[in-house]
PDB file of N, CA and C in Angstrom:
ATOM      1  N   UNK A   1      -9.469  19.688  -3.149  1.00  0.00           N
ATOM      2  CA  UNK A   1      -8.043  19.724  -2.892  1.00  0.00           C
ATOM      3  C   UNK A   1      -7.563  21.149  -2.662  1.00  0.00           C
ATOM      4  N   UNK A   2      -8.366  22.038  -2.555  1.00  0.00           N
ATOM      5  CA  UNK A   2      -8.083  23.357  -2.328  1.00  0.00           C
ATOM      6  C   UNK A   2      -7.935  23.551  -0.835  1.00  0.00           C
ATOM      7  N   UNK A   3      -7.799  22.715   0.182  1.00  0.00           N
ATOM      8  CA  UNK A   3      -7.365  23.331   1.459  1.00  0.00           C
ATOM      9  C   UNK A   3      -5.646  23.483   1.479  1.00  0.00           C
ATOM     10  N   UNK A   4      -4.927  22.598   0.404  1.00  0.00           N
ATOM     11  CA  UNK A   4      -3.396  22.896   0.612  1.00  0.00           C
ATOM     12  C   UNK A   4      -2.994  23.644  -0.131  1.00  0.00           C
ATOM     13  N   UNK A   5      -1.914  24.443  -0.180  1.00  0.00           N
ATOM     14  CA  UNK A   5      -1.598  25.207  -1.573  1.00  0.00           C
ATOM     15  C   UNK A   5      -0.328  24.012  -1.901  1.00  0.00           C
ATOM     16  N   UNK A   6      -0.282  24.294  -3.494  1.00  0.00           N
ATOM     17  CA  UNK A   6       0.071  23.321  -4.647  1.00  0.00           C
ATOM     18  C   UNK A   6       2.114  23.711  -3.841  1.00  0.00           C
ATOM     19  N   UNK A   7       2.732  24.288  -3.146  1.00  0.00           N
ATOM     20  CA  UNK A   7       3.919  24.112  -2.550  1.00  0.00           C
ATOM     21  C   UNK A   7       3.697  23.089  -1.463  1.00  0.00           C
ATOM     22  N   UNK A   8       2.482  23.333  -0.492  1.00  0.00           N
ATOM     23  CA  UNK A   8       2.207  22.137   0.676  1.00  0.00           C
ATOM     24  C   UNK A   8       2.127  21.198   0.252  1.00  0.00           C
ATOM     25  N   UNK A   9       1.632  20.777  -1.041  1.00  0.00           N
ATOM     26  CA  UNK A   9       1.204  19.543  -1.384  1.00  0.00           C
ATOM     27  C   UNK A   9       2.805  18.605  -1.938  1.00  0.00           C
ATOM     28  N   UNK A  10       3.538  19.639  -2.705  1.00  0.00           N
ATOM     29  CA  UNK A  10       4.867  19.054  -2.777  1.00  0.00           C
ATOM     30  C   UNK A  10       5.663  18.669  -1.650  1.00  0.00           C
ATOM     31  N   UNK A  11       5.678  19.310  -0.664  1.00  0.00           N
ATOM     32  CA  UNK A  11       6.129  19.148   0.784  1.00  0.00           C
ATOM     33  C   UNK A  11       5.374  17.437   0.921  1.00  0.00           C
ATOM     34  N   UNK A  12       4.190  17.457   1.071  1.00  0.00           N
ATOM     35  CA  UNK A  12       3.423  16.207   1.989  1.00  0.00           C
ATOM     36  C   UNK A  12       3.866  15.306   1.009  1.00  0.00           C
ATOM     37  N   UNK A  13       3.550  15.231  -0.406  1.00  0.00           N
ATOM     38  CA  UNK A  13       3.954  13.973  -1.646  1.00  0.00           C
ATOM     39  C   UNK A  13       5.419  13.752  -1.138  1.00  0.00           C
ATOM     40  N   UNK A  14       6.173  14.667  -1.582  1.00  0.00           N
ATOM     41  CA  UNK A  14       7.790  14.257  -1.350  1.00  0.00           C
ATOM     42  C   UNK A  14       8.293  13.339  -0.434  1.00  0.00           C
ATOM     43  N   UNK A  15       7.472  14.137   1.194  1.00  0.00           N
ATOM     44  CA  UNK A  15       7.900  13.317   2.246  1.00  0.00           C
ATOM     45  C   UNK A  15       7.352  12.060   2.635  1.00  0.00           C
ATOM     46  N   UNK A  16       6.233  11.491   1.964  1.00  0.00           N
ATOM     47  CA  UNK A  16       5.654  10.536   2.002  1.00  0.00           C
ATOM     48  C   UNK A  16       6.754   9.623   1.013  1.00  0.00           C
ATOM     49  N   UNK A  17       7.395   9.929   0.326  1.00  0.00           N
ATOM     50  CA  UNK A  17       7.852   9.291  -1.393  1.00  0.00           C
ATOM     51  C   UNK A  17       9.549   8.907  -0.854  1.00  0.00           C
ATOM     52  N   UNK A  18       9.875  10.147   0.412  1.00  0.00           N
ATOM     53  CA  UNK A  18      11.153  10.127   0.778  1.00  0.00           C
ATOM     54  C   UNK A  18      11.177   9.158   1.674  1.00  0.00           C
ATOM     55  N   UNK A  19      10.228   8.611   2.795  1.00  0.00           N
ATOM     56  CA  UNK A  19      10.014   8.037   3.830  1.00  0.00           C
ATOM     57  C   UNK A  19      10.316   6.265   2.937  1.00  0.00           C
ATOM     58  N   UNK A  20       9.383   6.350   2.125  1.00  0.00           N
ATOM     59  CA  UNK A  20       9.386   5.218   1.660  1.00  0.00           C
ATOM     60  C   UNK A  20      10.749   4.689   1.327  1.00  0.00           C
ATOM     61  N   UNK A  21      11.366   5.554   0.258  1.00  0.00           N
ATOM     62  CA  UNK A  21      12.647   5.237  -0.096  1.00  0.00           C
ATOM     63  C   UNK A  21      13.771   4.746   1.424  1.00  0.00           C
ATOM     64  N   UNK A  22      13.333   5.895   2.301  1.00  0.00           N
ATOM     65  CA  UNK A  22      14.357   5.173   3.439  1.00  0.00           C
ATOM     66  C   UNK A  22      14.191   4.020   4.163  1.00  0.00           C
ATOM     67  N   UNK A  23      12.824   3.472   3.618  1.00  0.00           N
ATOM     68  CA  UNK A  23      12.261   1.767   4.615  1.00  0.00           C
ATOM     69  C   UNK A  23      13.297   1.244   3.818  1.00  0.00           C
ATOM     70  N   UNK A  24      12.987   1.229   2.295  1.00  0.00           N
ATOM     71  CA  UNK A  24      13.786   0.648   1.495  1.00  0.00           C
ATOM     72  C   UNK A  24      15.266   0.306   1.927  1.00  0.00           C
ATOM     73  N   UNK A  25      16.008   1.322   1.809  1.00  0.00           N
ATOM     74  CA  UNK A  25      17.373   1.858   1.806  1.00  0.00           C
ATOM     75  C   UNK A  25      17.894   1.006   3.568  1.00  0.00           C
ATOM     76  N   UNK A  26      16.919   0.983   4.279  1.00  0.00           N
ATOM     77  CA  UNK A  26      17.493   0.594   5.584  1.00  0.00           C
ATOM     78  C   UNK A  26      17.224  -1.180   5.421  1.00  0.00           C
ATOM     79  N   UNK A  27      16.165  -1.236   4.597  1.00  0.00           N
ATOM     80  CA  UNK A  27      16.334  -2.215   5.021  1.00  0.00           C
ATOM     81  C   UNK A  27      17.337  -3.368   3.393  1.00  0.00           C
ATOM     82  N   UNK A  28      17.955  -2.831   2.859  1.00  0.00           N
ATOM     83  CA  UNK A  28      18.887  -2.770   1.538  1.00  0.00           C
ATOM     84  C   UNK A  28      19.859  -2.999   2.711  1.00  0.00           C
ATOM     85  N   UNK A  29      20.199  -2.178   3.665  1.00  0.00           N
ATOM     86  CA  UNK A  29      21.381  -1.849   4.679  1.00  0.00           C
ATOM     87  C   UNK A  29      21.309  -3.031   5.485  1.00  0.00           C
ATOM     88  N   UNK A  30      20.180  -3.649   6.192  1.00  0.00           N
ATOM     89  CA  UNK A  30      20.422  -4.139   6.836  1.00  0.00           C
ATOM     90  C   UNK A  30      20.601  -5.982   6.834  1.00  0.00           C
ATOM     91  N   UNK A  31      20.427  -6.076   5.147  1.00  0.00           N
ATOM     92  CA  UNK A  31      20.843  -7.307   4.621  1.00  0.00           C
ATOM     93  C   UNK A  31      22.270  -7.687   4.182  1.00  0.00           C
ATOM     94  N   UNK A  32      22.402  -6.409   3.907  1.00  0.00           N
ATOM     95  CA  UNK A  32      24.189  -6.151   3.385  1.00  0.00           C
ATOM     96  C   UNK A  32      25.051  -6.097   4.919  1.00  0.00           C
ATOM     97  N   UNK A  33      24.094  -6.320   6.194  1.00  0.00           N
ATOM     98  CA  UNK A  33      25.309  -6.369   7.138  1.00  0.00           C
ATOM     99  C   UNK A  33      25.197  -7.352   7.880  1.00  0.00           C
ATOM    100  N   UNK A  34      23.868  -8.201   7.085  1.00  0.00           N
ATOM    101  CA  UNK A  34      23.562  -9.453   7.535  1.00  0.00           C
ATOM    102  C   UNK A  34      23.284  -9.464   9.134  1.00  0.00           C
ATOM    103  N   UNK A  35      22.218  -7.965   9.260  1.00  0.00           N
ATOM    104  CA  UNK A  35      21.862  -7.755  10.845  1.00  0.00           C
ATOM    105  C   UNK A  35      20.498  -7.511  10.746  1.00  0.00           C
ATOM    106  N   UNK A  36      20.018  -8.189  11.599  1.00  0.00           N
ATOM    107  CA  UNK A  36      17.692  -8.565  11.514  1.00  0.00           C
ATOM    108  C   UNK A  36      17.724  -7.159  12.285  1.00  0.00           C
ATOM    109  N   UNK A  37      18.423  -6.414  13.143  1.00  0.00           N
ATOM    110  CA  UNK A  37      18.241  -5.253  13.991  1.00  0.00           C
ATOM    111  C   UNK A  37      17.552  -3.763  13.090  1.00  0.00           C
ATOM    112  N   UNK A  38      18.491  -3.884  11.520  1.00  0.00           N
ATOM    113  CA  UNK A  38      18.162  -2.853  10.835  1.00  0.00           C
ATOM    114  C   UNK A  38      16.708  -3.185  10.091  1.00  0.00           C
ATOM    115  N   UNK A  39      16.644  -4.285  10.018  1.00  0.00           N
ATOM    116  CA  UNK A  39      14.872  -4.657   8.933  1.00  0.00           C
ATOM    117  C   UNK A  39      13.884  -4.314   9.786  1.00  0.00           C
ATOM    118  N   UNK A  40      14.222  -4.356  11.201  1.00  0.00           N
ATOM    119  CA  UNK A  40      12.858  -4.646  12.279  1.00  0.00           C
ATOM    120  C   UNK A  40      12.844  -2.798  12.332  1.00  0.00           C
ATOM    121  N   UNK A  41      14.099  -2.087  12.005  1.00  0.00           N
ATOM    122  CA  UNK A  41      13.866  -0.061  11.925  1.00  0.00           C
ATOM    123  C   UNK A  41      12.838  -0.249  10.715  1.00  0.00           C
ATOM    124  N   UNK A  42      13.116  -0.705   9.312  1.00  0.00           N
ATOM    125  CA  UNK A  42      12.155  -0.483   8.567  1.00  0.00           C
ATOM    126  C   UNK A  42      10.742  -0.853   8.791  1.00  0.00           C
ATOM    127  N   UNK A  43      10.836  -1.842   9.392  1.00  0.00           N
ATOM    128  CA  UNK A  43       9.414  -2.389  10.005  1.00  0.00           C
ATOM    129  C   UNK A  43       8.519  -1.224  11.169  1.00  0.00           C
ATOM    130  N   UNK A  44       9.269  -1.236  11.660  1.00  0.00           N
ATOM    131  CA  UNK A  44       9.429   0.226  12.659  1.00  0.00           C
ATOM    132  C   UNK A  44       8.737   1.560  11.929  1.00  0.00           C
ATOM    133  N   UNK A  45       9.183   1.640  11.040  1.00  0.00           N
ATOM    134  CA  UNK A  45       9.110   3.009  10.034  1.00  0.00           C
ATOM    135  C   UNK A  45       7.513   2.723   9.459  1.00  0.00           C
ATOM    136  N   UNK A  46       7.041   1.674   9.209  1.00  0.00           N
ATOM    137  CA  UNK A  46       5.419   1.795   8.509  1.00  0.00           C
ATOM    138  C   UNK A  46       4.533   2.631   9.501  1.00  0.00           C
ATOM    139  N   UNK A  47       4.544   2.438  10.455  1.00  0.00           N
ATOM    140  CA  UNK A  47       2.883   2.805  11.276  1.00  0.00           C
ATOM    141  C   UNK A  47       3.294   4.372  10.974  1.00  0.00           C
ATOM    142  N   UNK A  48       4.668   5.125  11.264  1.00  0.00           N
ATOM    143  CA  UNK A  48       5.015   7.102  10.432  1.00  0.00           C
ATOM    144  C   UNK A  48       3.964   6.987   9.108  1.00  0.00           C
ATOM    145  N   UNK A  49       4.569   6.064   8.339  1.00  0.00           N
ATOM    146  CA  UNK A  49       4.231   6.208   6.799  1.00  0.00           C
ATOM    147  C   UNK A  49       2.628   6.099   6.659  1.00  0.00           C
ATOM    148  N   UNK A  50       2.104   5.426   7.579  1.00  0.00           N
ATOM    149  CA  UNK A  50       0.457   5.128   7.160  1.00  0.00           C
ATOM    150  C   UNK A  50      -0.325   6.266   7.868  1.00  0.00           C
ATOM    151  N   UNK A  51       0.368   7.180   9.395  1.00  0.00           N
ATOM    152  CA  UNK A  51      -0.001   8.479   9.501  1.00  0.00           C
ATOM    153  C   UNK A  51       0.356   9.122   8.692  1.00  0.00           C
ATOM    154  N   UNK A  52       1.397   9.622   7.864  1.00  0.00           N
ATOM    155  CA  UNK A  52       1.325  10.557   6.803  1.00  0.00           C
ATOM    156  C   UNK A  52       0.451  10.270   5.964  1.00  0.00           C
ATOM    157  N   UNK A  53       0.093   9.116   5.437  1.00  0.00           N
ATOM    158  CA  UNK A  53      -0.896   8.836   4.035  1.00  0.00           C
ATOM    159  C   UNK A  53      -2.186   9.062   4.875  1.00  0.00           C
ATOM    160  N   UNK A  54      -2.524   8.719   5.874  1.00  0.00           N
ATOM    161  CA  UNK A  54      -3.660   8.985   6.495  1.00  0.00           C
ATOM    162  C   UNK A  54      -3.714  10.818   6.446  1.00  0.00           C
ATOM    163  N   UNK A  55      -3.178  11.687   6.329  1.00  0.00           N
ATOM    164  CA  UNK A  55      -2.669  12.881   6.662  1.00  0.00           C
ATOM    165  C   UNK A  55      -3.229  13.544   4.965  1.00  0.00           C
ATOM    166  N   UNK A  56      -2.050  12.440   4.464  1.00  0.00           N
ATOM    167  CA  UNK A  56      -2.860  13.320   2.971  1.00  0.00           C
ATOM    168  C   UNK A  56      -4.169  13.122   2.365  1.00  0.00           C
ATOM    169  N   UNK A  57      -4.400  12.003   2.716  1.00  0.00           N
ATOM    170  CA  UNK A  57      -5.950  11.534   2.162  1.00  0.00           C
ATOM    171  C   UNK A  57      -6.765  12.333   3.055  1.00  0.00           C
ATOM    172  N   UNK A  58      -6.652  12.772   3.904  1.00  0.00           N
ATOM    173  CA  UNK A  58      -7.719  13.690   4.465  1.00  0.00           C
ATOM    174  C   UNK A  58      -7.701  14.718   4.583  1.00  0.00           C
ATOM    175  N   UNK A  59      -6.349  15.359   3.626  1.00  0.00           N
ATOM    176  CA  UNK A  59      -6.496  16.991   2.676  1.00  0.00           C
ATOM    177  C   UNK A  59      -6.490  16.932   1.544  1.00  0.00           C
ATOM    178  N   UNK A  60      -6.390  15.831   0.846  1.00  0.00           N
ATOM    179  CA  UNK A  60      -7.013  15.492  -0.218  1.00  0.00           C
ATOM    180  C   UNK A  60      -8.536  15.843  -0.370  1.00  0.00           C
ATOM    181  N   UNK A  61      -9.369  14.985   0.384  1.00  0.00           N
ATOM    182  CA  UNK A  61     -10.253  15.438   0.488  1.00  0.00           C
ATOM    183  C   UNK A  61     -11.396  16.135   1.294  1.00  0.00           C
ATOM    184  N   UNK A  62     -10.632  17.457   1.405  1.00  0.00           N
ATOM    185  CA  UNK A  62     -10.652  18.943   1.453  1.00  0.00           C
ATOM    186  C   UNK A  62     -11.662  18.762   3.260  1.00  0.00           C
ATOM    187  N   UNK A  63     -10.482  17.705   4.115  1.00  0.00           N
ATOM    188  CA  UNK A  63     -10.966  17.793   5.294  1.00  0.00           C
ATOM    189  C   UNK A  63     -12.088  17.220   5.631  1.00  0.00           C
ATOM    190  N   UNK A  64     -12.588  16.561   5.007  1.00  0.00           N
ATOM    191  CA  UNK A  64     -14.135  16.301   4.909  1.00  0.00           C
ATOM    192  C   UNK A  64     -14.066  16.053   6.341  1.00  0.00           C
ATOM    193  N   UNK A  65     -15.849  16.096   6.895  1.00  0.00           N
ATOM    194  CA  UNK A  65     -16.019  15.952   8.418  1.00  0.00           C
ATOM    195  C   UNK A  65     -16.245  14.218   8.241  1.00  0.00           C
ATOM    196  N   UNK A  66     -16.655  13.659   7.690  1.00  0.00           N
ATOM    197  CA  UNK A  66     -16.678  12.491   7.332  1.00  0.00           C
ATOM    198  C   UNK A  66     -15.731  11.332   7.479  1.00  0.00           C
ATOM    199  N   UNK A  67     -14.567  12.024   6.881  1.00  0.00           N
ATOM    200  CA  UNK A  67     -13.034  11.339   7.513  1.00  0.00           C
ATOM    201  C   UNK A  67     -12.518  11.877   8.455  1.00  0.00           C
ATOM    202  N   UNK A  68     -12.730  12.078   9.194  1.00  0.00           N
ATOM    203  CA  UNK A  68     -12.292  12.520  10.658  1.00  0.00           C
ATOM    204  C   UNK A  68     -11.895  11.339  11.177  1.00  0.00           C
ATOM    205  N   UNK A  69     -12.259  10.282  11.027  1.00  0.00           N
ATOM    206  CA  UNK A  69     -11.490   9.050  12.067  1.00  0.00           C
ATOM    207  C   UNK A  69      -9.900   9.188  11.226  1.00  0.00           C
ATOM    208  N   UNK A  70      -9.822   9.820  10.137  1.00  0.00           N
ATOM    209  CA  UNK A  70      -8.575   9.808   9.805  1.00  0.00           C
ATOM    210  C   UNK A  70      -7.791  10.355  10.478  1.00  0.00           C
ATOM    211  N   UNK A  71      -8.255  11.536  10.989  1.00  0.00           N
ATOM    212  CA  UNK A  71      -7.254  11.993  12.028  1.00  0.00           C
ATOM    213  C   UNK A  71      -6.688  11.379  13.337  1.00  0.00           C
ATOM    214  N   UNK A  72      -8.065  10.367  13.880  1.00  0.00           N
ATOM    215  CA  UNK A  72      -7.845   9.880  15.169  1.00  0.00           C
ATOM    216  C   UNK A  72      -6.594   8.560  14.555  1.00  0.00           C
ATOM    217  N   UNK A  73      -6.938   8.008  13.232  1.00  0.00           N
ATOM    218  CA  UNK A  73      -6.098   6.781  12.826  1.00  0.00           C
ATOM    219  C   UNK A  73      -4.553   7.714  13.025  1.00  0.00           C
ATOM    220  N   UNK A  74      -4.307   8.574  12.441  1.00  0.00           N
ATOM    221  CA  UNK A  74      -2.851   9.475  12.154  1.00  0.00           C
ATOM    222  C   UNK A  74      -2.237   9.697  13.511  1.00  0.00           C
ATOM    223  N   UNK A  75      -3.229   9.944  14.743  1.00  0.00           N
ATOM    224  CA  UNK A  75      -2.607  10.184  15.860  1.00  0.00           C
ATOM    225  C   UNK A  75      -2.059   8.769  16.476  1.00  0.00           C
ATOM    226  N   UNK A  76      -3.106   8.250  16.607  1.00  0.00           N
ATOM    227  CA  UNK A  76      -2.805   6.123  16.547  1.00  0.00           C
ATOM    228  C   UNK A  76      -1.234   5.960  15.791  1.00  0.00           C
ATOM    229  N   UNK A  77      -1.209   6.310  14.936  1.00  0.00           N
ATOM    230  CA  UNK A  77      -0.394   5.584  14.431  1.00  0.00           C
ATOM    231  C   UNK A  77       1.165   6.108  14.492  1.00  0.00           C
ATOM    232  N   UNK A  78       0.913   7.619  14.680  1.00  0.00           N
ATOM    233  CA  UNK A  78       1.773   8.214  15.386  1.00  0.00           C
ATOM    234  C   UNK A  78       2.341   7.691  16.569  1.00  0.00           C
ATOM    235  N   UNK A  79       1.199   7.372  17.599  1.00  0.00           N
ATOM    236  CA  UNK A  79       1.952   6.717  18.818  1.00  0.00           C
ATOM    237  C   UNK A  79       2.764   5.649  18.205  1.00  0.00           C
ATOM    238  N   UNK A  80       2.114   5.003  17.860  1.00  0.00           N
ATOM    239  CA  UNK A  80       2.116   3.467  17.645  1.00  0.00           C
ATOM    240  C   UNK A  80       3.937   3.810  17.333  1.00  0.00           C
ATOM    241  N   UNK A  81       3.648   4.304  15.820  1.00  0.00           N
ATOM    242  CA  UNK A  81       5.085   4.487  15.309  1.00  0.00           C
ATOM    243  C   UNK A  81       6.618   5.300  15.990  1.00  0.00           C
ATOM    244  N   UNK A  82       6.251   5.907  16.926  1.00  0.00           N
ATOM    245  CA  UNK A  82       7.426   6.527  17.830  1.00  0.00           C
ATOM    246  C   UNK A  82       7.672   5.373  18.728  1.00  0.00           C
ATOM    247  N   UNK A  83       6.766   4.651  19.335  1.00  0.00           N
ATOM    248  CA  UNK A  83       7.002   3.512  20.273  1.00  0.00           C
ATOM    249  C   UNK A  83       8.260   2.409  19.472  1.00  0.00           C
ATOM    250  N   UNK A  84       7.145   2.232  18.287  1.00  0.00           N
ATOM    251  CA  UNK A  84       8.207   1.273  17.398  1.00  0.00           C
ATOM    252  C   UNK A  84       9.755   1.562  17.227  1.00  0.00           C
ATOM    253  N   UNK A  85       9.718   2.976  16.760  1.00  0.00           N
ATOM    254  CA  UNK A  85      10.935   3.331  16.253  1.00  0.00           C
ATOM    255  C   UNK A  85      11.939   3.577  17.490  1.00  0.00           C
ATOM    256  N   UNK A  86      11.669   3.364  18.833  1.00  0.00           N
ATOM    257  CA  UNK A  86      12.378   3.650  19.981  1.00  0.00           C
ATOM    258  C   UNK A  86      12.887   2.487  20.245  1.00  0.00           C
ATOM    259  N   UNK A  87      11.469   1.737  19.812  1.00  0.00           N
ATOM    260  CA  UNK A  87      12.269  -0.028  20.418  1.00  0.00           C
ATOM    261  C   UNK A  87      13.445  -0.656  19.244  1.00  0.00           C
ATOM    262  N   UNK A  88      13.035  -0.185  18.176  1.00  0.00           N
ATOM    263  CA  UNK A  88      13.928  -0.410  16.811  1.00  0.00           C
ATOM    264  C   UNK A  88      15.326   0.135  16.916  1.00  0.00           C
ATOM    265  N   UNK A  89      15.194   1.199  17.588  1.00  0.00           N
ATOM    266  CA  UNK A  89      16.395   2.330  17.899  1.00  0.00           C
ATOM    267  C   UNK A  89      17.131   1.654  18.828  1.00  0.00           C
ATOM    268  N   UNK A  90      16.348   0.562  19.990  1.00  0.00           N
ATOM    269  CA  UNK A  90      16.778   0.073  20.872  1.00  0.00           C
ATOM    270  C   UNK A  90      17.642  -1.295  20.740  1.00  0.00           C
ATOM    271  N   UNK A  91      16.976  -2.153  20.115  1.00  0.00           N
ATOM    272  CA  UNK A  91      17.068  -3.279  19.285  1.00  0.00           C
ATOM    273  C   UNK A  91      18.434  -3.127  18.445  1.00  0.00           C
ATOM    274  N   UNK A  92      18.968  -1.890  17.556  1.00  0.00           N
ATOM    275  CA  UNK A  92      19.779  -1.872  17.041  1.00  0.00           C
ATOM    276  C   UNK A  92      21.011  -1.501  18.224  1.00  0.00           C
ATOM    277  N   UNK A  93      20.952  -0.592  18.973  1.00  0.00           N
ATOM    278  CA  UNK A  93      22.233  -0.431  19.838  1.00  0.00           C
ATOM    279  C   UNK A  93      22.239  -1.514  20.613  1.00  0.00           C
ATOM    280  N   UNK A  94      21.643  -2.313  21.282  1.00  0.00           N
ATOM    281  CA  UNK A  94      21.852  -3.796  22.133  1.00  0.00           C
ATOM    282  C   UNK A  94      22.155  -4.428  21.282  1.00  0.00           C
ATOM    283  N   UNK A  95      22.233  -4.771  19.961  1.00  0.00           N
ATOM    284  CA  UNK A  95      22.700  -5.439  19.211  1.00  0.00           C
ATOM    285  C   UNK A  95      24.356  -5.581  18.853  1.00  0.00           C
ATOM    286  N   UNK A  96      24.269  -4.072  18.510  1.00  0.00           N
ATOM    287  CA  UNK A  96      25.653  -3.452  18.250  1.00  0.00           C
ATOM    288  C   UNK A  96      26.726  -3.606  19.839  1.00  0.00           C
ATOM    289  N   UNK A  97      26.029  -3.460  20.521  1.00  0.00           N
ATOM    290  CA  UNK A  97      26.495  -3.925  22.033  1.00  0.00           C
ATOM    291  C   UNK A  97      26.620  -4.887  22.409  1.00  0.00           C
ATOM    292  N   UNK A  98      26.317  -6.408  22.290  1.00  0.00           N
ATOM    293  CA  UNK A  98      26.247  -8.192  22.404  1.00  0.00           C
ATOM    294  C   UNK A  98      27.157  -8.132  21.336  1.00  0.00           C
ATOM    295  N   UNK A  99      27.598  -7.427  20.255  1.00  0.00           N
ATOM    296  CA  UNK A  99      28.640  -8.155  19.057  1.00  0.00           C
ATOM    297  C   UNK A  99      29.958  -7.359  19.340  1.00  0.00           C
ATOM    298  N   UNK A 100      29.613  -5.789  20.221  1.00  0.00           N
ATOM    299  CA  UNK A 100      31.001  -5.680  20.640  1.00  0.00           C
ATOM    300  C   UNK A 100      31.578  -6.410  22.010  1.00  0.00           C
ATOM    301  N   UNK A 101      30.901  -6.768  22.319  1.00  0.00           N
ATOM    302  CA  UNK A 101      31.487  -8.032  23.493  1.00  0.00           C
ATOM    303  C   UNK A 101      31.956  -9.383  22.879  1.00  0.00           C
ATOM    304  N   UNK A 102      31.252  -9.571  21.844  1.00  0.00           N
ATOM    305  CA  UNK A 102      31.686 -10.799  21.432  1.00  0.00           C
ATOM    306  C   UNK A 102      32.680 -10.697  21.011  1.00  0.00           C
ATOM    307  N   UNK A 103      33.347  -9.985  20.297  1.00  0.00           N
ATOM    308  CA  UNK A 103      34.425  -9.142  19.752  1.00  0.00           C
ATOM    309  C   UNK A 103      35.791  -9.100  20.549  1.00  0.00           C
ATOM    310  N   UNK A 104      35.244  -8.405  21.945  1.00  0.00           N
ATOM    311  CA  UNK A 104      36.003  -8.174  22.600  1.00  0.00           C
ATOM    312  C   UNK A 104      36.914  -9.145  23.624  1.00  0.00           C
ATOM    313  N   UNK A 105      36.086 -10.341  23.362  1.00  0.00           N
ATOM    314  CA  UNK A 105      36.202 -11.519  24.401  1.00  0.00           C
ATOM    315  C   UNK A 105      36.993 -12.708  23.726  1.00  0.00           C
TER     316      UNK A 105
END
């Protein structure tokens, strides 16, 4: 565990610990507005969270050449997860857009 220093490592724990809390929190939000648009962001939000844990487990242990597919999984999932979170991003404003028409009509 000596490739991070013990401040990096608070950085990577935190934001892994913070991420989580906001799947939570959005998707807390998106029952209280009785809208499927905000659960499918939290849904959205896992493939980030499993590249970061992929991220720490393989400075955890201290880079090994061994876990190296960890890195290729972190980049994977990276895509994966910006795609998601665009269509989630998307999903919520067309949403918000079909109910202000309905609204309006």
């Amino acid at each position: 565990m000596h490739v991070l220093s013990l401040p990096t490592w608070i950085i990577h724990v935190s934001s892994v610990i913070e991420w989580i809390v906001a799947i939570w929190l959005i998707w807390i939000y998106g029952e209280a507005q009785a809208n499927s648009a905000w659960r499918w962001l939290s849904w959205a939000m896992l493939p980030a969270l499993i590249s970061a844990m992929c991220a720490c487990t393989w400075h955890y242990f201290d880079n090994a050449p061994s876990l190296e597919w960890l890195v290729t999984l972190q980049a994977a999932m990276t895509l994966v997860g910006n795609i998601a979170l665009c269509g989630a991003g998307w999903w919520i404003w067309r949403t918000a857009k079909l109910s202000q028409a309905k609204d309006e009509s």
